[in-house]
PDB file of N, CA and C in Angstrom:
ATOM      1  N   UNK A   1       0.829  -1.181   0.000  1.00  0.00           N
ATOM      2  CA  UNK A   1       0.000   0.000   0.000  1.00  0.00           C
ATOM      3  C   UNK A   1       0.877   1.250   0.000  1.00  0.00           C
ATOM      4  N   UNK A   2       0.345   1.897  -0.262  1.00  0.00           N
ATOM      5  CA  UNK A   2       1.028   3.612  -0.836  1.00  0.00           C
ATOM      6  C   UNK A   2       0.859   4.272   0.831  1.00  0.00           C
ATOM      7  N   UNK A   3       2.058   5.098   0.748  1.00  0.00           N
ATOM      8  CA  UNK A   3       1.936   6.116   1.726  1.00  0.00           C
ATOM      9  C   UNK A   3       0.530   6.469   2.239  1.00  0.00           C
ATOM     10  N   UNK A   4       0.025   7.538   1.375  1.00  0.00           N
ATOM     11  CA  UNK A   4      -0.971   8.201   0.870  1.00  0.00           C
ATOM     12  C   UNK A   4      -2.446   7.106   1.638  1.00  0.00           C
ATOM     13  N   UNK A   5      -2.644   6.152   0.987  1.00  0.00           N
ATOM     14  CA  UNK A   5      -3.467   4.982   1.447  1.00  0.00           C
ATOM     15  C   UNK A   5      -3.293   4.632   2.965  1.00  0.00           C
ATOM     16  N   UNK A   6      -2.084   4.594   3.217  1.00  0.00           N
ATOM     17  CA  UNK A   6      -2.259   3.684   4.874  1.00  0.00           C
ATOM     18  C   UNK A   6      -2.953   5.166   5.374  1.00  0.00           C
ATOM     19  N   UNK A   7      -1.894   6.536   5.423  1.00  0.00           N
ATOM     20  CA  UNK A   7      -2.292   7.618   5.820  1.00  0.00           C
ATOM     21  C   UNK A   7      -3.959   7.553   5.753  1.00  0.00           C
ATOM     22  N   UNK A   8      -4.486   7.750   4.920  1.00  0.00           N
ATOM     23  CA  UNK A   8      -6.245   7.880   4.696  1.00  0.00           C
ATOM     24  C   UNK A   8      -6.509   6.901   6.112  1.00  0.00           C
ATOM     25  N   UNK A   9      -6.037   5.694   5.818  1.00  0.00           N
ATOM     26  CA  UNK A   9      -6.884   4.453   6.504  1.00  0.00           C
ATOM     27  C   UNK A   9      -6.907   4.438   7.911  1.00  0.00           C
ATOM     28  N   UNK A  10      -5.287   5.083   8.365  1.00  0.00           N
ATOM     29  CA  UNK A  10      -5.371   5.183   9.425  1.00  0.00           C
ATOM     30  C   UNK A  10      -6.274   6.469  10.139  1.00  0.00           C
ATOM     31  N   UNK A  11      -6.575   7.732   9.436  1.00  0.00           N
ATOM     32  CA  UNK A  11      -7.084   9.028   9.511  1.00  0.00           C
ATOM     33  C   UNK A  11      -8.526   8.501   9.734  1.00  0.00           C
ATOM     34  N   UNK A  12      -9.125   7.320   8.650  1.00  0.00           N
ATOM     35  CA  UNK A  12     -10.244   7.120   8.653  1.00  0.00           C
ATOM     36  C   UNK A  12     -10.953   6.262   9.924  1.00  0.00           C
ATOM     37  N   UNK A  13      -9.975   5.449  10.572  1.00  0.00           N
ATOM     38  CA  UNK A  13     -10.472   4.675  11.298  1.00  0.00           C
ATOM     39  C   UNK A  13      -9.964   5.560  12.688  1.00  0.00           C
ATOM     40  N   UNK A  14      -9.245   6.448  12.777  1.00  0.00           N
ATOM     41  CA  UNK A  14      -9.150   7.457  14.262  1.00  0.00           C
ATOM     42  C   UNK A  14     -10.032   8.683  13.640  1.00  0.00           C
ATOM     43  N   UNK A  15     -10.845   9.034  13.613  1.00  0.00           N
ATOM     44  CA  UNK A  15     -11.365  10.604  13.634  1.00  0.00           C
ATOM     45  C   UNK A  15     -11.297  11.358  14.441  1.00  0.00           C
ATOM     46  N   UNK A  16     -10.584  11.268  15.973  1.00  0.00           N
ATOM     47  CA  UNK A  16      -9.951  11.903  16.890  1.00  0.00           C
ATOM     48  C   UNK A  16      -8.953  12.319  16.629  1.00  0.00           C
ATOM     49  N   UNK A  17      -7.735  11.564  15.786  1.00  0.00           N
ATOM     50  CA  UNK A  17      -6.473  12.199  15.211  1.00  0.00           C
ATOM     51  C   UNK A  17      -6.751  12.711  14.060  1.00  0.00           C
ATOM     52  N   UNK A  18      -5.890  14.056  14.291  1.00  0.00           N
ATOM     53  CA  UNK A  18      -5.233  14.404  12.716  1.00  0.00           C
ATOM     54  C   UNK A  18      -3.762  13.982  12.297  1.00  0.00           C
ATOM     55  N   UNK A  19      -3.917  14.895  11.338  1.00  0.00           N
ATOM     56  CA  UNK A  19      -2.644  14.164  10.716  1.00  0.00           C
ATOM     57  C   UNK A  19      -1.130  14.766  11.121  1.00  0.00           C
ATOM     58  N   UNK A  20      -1.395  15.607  11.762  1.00  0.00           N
ATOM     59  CA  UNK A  20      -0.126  16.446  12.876  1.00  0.00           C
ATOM     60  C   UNK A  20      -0.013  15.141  14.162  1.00  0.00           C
ATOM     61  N   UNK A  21      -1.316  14.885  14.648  1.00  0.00           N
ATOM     62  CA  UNK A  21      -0.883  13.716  15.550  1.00  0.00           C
ATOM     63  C   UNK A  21      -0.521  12.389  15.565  1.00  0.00           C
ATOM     64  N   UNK A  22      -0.860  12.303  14.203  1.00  0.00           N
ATOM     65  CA  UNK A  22      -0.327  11.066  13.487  1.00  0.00           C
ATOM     66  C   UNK A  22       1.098  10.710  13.007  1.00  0.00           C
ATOM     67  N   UNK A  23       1.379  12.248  12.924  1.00  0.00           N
ATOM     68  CA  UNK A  23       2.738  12.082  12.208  1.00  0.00           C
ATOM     69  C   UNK A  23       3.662  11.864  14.103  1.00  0.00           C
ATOM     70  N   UNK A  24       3.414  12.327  14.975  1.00  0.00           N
ATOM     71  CA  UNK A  24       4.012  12.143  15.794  1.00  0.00           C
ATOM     72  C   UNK A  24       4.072  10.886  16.411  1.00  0.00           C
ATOM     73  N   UNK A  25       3.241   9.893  16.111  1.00  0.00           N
ATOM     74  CA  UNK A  25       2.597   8.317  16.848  1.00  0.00           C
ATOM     75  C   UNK A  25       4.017   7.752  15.778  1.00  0.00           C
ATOM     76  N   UNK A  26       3.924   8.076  14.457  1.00  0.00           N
ATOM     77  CA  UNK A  26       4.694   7.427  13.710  1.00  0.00           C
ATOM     78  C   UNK A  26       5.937   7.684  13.986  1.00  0.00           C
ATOM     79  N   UNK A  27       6.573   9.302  14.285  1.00  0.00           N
ATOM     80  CA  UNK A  27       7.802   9.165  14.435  1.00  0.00           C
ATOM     81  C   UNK A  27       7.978   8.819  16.100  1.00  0.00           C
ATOM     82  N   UNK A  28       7.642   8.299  16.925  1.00  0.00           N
ATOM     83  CA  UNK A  28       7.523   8.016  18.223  1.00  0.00           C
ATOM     84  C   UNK A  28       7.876   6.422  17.975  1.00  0.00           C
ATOM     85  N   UNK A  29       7.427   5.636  17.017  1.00  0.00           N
ATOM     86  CA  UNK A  29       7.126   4.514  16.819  1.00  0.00           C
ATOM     87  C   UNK A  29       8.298   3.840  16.047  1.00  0.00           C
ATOM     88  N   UNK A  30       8.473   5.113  15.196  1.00  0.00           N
ATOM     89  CA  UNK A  30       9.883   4.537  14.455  1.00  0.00           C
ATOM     90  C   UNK A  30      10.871   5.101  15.149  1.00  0.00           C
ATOM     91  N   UNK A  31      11.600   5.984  16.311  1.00  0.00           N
ATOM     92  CA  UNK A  31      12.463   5.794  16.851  1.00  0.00           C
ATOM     93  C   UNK A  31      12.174   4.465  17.933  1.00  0.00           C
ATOM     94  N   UNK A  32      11.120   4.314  18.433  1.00  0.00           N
ATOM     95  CA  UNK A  32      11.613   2.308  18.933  1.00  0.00           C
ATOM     96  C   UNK A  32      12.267   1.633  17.774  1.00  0.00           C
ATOM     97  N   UNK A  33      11.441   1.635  16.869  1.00  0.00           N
ATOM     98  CA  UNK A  33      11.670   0.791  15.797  1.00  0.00           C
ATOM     99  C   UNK A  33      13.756   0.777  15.453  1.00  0.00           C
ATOM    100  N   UNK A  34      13.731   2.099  15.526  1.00  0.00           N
ATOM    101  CA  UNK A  34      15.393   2.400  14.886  1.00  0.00           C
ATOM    102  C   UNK A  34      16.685   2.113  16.208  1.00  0.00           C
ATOM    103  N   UNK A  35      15.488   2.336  17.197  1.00  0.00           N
ATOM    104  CA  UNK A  35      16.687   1.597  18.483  1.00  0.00           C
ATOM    105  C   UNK A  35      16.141   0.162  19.058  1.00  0.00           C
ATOM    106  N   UNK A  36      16.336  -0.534  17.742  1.00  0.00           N
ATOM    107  CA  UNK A  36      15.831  -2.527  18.467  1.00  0.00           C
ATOM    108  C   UNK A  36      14.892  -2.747  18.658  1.00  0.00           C
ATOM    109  N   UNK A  37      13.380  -1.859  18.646  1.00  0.00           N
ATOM    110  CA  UNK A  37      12.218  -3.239  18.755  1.00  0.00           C
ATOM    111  C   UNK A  37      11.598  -3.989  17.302  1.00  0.00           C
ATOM    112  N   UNK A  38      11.380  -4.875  18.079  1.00  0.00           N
ATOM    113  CA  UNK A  38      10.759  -5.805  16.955  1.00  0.00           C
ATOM    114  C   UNK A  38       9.809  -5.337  15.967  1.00  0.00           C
ATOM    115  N   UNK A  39       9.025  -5.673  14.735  1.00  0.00           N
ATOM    116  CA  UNK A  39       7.600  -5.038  14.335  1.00  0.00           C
ATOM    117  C   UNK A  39       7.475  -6.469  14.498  1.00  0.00           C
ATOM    118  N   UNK A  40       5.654  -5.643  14.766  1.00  0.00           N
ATOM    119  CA  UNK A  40       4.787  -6.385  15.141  1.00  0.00           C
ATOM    120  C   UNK A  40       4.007  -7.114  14.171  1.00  0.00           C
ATOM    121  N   UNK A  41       4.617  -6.768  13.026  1.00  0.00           N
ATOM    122  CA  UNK A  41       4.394  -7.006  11.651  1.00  0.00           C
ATOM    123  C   UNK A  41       4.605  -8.424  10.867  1.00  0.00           C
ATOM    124  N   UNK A  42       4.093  -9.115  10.597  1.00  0.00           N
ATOM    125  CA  UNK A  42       4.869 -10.753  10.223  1.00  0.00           C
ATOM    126  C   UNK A  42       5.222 -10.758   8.703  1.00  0.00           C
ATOM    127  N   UNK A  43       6.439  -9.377   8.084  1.00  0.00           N
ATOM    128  CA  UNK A  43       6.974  -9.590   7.264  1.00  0.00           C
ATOM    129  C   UNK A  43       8.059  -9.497   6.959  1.00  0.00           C
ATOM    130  N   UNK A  44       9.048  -9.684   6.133  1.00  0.00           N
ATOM    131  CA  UNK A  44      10.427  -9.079   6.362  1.00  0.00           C
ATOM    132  C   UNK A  44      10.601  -7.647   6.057  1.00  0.00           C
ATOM    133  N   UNK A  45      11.190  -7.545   7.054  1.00  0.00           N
ATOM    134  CA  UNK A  45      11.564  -5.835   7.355  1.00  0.00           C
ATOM    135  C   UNK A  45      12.695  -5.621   6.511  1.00  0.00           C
ATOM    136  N   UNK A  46      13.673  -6.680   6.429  1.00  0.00           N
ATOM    137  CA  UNK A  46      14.814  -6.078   5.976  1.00  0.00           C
ATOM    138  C   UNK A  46      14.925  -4.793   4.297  1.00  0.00           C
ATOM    139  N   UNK A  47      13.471  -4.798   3.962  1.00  0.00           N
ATOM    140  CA  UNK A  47      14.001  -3.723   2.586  1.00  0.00           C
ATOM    141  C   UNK A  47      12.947  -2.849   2.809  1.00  0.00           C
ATOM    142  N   UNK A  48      12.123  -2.763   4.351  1.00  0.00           N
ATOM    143  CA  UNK A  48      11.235  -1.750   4.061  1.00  0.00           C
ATOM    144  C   UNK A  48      11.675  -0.425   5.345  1.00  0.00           C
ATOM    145  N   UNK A  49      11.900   0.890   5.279  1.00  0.00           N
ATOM    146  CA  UNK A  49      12.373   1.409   5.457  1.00  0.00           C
ATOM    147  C   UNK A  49      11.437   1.815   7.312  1.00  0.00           C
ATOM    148  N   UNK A  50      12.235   1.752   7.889  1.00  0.00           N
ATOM    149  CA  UNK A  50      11.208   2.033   9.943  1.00  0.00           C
ATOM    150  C   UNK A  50      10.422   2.734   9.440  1.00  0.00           C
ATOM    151  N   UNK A  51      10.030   4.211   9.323  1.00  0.00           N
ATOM    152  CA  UNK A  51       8.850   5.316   9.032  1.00  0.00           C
ATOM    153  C   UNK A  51       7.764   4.652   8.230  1.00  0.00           C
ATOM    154  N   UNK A  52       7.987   3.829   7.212  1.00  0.00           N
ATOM    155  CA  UNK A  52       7.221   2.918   6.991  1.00  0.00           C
ATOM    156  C   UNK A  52       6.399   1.819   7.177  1.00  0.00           C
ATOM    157  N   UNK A  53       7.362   1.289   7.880  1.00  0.00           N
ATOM    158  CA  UNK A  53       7.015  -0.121   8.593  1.00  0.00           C
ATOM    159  C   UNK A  53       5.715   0.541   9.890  1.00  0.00           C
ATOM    160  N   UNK A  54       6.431   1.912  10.635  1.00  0.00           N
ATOM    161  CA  UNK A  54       5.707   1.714  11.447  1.00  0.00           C
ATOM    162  C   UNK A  54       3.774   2.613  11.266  1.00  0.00           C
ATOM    163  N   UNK A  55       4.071   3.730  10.307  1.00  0.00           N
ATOM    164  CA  UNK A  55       2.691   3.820   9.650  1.00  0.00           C
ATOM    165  C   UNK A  55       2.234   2.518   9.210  1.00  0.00           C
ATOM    166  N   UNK A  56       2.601   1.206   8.780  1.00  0.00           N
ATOM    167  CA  UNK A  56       2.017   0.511   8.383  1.00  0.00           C
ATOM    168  C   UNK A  56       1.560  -0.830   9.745  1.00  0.00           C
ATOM    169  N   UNK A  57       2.298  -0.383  10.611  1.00  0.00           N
ATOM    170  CA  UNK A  57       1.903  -1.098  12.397  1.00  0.00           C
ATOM    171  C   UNK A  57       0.690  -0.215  12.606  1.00  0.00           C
ATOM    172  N   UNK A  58       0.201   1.398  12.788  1.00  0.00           N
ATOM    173  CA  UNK A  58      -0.517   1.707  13.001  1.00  0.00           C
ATOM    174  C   UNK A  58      -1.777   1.708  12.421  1.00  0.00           C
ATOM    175  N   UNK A  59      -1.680   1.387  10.733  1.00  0.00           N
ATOM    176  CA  UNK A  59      -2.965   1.124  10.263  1.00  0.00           C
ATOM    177  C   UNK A  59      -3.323   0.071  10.174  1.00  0.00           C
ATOM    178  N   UNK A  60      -2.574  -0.918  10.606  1.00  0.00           N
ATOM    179  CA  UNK A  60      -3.377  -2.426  10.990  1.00  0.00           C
ATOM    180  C   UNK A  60      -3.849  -2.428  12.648  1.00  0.00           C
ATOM    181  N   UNK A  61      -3.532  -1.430  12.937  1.00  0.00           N
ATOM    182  CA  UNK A  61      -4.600  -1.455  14.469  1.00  0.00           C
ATOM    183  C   UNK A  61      -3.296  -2.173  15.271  1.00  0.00           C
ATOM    184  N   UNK A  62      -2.448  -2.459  15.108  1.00  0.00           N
ATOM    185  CA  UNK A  62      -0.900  -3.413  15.743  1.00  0.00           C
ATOM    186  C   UNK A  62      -0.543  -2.215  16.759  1.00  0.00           C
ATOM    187  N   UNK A  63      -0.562  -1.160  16.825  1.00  0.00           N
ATOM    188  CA  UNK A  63      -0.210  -0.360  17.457  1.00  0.00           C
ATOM    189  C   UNK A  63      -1.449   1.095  17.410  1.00  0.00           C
ATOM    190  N   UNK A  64      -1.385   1.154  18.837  1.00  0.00           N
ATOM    191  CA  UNK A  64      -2.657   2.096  18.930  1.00  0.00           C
ATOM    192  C   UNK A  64      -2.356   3.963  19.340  1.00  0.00           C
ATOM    193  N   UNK A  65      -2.895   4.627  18.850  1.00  0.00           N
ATOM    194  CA  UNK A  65      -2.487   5.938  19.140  1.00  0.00           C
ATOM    195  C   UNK A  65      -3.493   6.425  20.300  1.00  0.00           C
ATOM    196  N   UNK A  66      -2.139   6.480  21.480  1.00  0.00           N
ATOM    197  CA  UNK A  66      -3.289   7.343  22.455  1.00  0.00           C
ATOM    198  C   UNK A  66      -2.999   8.595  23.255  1.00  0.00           C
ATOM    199  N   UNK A  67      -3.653   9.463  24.037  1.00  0.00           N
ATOM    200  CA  UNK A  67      -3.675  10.450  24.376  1.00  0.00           C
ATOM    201  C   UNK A  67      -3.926  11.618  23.176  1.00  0.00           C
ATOM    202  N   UNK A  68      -4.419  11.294  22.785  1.00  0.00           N
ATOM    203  CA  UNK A  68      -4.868  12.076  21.724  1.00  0.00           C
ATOM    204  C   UNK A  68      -6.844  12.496  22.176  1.00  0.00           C
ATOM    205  N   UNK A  69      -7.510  13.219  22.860  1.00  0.00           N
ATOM    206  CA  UNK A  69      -8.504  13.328  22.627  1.00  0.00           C
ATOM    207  C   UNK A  69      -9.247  14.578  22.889  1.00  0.00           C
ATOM    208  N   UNK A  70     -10.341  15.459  22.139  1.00  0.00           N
ATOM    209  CA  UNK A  70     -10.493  16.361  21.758  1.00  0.00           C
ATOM    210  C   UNK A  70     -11.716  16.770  22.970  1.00  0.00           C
ATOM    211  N   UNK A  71     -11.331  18.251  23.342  1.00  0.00           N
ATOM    212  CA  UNK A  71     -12.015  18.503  24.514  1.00  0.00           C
ATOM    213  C   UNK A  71     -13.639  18.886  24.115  1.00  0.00           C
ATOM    214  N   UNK A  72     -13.851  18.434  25.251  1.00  0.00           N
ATOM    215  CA  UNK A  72     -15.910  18.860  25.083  1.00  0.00           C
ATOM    216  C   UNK A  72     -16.022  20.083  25.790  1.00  0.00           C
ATOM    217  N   UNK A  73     -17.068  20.730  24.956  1.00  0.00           N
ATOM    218  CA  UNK A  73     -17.103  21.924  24.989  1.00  0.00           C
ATOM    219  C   UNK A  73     -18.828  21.935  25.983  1.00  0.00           C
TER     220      UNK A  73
END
């Protein structure tokens, strides 16, 4: 799947996040990723690049974005 696509999918299935808070879950996710953790992912990692891998942990629901939620007025 394309950048562009996971982005939508994941946007579509949080409507609490935008895409400013998204981009932070991802780079939060890929510095684990770039200092030793595993993905949670069951494919080979070796040619797909962390920032990737891990937008693509968050739009399979593998990893969840939280503290993110919008105040009531």
């Amino acid at each position: 799947m394309k950048v562009e696509e996971l982005t939508a999918k994941v946007l579509k299935q949080n409507p609490n996040v935008d895409r400013y808070q998204l981009a932070i879950a991802v780079s939060k996710r890929t510095d684990e990723l770039e200092n030793g953790a595993t993905s949670k992912l069951n494919v080979n990692t070796g040619h797909i690049k962390s920032v990737d891998l891990a937008l693509m942990e968050i739009a399979e629901g593998l990893i969840a974005i939280k503290g993110f939620t919008k105040k009531e007025k």
